[in-house]
Protein backbone atom coordinates (compact mmCIF):
# COMPACT_ATOMS: atom_id res chain seq x y z
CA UNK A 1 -2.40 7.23 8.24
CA UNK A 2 -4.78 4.80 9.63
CA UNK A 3 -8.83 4.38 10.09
CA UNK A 4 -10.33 2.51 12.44
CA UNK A 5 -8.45 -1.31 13.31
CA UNK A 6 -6.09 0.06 10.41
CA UNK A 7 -4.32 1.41 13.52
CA UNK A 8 -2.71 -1.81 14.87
CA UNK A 9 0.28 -2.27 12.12
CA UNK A 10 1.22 1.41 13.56
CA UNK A 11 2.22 0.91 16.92
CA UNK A 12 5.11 -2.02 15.88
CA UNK A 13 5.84 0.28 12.78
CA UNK A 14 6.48 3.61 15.38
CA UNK A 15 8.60 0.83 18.04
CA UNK A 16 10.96 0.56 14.76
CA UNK A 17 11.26 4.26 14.33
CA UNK A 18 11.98 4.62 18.34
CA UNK A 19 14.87 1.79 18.18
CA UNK A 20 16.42 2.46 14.76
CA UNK A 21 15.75 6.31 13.53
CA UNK A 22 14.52 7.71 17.03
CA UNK A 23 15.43 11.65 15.64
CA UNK A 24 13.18 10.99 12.21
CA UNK A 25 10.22 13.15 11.60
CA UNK A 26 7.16 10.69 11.87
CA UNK A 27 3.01 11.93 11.52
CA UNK A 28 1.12 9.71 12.75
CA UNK A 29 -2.87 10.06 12.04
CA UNK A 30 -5.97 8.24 13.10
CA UNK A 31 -9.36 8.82 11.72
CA UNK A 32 -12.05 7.10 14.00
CA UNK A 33 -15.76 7.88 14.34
CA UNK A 34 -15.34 8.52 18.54
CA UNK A 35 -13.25 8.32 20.94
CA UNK A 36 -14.28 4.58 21.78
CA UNK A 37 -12.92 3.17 18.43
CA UNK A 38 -9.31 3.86 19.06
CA UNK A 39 -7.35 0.82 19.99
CA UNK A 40 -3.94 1.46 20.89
CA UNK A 41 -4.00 4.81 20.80
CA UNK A 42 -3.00 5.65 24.18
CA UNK A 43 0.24 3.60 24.02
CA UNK A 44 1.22 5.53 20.26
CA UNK A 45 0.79 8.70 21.86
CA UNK A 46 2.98 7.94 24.73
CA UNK A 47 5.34 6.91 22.64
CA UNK A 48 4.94 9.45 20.58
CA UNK A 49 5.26 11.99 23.41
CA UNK A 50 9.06 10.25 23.70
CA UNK A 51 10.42 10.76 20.68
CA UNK A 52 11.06 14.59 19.91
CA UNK A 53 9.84 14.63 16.07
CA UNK A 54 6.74 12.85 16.23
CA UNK A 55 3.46 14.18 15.99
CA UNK A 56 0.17 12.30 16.67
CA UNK A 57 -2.92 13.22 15.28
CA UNK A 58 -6.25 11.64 15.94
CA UNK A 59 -9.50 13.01 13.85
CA UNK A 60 -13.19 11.76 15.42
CA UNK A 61 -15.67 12.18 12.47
CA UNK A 62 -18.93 11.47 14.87
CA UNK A 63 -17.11 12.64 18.56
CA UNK A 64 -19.33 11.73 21.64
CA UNK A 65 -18.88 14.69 24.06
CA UNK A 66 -16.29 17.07 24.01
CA UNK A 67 -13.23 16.19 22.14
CA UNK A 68 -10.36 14.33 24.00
CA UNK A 69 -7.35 16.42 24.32
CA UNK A 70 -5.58 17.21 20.99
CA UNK A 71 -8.28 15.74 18.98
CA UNK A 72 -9.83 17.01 15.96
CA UNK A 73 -13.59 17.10 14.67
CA UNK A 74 -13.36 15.80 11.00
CA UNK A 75 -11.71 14.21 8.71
CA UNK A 76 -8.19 15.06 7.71
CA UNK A 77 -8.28 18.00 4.85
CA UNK A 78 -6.39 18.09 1.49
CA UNK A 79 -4.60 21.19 2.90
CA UNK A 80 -3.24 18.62 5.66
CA UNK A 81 -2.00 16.25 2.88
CA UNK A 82 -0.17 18.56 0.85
CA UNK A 83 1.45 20.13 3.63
CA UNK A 84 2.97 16.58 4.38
CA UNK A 85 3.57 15.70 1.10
CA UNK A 86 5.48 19.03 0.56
CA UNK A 87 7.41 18.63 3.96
CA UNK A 88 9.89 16.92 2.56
CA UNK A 89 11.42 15.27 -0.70
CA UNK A 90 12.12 11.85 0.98
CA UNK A 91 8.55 12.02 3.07
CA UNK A 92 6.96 8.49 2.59
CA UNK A 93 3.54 7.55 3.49
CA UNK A 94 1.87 4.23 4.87
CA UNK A 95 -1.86 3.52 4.31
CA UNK A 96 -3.87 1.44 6.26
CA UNK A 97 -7.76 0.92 6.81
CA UNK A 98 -10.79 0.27 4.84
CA UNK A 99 -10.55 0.19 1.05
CA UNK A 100 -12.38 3.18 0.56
CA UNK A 101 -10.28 4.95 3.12
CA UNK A 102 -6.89 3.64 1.51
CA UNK A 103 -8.10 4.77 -2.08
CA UNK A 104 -9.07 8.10 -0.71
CA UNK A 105 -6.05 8.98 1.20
CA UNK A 106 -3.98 7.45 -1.67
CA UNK A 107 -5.65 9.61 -4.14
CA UNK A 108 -5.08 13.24 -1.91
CA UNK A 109 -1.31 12.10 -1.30
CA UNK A 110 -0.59 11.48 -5.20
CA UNK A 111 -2.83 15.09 -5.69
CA UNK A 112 -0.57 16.60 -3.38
CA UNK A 113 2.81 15.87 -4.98
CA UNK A 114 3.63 12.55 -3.66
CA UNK A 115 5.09 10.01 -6.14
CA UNK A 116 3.00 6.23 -6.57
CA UNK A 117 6.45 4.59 -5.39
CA UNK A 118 6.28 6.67 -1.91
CA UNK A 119 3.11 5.28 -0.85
CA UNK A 120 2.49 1.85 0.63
CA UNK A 121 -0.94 1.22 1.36
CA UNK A 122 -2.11 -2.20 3.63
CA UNK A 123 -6.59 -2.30 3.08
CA UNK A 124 -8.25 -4.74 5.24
CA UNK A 125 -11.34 -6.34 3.33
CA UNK A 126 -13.36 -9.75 3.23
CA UNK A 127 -11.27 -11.62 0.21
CA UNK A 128 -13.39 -12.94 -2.32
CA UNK A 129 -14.21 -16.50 -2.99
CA UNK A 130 -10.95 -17.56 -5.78
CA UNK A 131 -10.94 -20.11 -8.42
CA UNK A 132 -7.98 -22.58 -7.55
CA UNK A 133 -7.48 -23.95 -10.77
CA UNK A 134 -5.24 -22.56 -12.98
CA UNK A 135 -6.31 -20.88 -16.41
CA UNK A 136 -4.26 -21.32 -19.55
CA UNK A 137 -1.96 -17.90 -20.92
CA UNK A 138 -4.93 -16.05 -23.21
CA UNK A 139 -2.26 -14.95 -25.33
CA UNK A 140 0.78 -17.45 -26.71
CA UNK A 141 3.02 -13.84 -27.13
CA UNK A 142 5.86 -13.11 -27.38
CA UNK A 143 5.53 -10.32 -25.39
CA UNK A 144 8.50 -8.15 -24.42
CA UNK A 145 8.42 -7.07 -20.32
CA UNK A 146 10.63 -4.60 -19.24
CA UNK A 147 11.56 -4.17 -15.38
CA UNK A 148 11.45 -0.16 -15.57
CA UNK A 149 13.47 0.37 -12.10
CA UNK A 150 16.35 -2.25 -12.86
CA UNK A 151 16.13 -1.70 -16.76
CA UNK A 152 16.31 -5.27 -17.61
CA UNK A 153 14.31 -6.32 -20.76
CA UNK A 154 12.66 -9.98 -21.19
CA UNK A 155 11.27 -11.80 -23.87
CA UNK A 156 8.17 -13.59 -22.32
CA UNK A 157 6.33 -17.06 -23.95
CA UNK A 158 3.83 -19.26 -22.08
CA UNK A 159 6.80 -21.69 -21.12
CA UNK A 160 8.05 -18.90 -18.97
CA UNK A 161 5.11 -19.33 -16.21
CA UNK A 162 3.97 -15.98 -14.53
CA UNK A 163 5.63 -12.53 -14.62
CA UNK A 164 6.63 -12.84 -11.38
CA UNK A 165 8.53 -16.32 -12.76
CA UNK A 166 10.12 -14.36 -15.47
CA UNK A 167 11.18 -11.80 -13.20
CA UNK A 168 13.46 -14.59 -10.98
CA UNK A 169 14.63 -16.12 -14.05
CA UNK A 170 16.29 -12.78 -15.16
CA UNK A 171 17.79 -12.41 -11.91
CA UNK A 172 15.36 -9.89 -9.95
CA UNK A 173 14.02 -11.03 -6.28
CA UNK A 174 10.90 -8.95 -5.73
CA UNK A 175 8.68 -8.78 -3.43
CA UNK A 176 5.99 -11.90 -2.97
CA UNK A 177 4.69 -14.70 -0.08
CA UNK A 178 1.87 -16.48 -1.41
CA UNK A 179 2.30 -17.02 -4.62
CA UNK A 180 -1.67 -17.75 -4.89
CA UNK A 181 -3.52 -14.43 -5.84
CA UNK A 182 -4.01 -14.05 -2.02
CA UNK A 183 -1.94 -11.82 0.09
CA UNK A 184 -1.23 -8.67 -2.80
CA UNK A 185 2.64 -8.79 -1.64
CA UNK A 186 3.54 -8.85 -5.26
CA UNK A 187 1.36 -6.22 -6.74
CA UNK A 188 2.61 -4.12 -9.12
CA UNK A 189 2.14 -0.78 -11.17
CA UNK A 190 2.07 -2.23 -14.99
CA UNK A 191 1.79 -0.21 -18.34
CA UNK A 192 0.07 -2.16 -20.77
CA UNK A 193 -1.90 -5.03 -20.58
CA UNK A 194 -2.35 -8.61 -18.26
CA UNK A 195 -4.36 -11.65 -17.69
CA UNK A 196 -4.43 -13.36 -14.56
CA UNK A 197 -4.70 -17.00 -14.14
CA UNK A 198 -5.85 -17.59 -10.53
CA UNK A 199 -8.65 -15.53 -9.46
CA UNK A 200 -7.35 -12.66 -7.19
CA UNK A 201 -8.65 -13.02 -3.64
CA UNK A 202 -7.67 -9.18 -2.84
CA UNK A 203 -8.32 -6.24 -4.58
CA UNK A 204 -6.12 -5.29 -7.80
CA UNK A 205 -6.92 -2.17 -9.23
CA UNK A 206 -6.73 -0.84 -12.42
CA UNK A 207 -3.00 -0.38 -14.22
CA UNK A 208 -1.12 -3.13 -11.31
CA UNK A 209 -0.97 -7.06 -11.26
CA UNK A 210 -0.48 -9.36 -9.17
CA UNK A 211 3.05 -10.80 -10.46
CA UNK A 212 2.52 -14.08 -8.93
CA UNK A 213 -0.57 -15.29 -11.28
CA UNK A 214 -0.16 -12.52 -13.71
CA UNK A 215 0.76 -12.91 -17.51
CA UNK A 216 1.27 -9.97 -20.44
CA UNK A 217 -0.88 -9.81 -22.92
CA UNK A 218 1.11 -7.05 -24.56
CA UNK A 219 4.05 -6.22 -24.23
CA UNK A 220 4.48 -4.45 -20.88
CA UNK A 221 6.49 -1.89 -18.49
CA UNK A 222 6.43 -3.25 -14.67
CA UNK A 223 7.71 -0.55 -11.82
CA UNK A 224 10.55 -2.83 -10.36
């Protein structure tokens, strides 16, 4: 599900599906205001057209003219997302657009059924101007972390750096790159409460951290 230059990430992501899992069921759907403001769009629908469970969907919300063929007026409905949420047990979803857009979608999917693990989201925004300079641990702990997914339990001090340092130590290798508060690679669900000491340059959210300049302040329950 994409809006707008959210799009572009789709057409590499539906190449992988032709090449590795040609037969898998795929929905593909772009929300655009017209017709104009749909990069790409012809090439994903003609490879769409190739592979024999793939569906693409585009949805104009301010259409110039007459709709192009198999176009809809509108934006996508909850009825749409529960029917793909409920297609299938496995189904998985990938976000990408606006931040508004991303929450939105995000927000219908998890109404509809789907779990917070089955949806990967990928906003585009204007970062915000970060502080560089690292901030000490608010808290001196000990704080108890436990990895829910791999049910490893660590006991967490200062000396033990970030969350996402404390992770590595006890032998997990999750997901990161920048290490800086800038990219959101390593941001995580959390249950309970964190400090971070770089400034995030991307959005957060409320109940996830960003494991890479993140620190408990309680003792905590990270989804990983």
């Amino acid at each position: 599900m994409a809006a707008g230059i959210g799009i572009t990430p789709v057409l590499p992501l539906l190449r992988s599906v032709a090449a590795t899992a040609p037969r898998r069921s795929v929905t593909v759907m772009n929300v655009a205001r017209t017709a104009r403001e749909t990069p790409l769009w012809p090439e994903i629908t003609a490879l769409a057209a190739r592979l024999p469970n793939t569906e693409a969907r585009l949805h104009l919300t301010a259409p110039e003219g007459p709709l192009p063929p198999g176009a809809r007026q509108g934006r996508p409905t909850a009825e749409e997302f529960a029917r793909l949420a409920a297609a299938d047990p496995l189904t998985e979803a990938y976000l990408c657009g606006p931040g508004p857009f991303v929450r939105t979608v995000r927000a219908a999917l998890r109404a509809a059924g789907l779990p917070e693990e089955s949806i990967k989201d990928e906003p585009f925004f204007s970062p915000v101007a970060a502080g560089l300079t690292d901030l000490p641990p608010p808290s001196p702990g000990p704080f108890t972390v436990r990895f829910a997914d791999s049910g490893i339990e660590a006991r967490w001090t200062p000396e033990d750096g970030t969350l996402l340092d404390l992770a590595e130590t006890a032998g997990l290798r999750l997901p990161a790159a920048c290490r800086a508060g800038a990219c959101g690679t390593c941001r995580r669900p959390v249950k309970g409460t964190t400090a971070h000491l770089l400034t995030p340059a991307v959005p957060v959210g409320t109940g996830h951290a960003l494991l890479c300049c993140a620190v408990p302040t309680s003792d905590v329950t990270l989804d990983a």
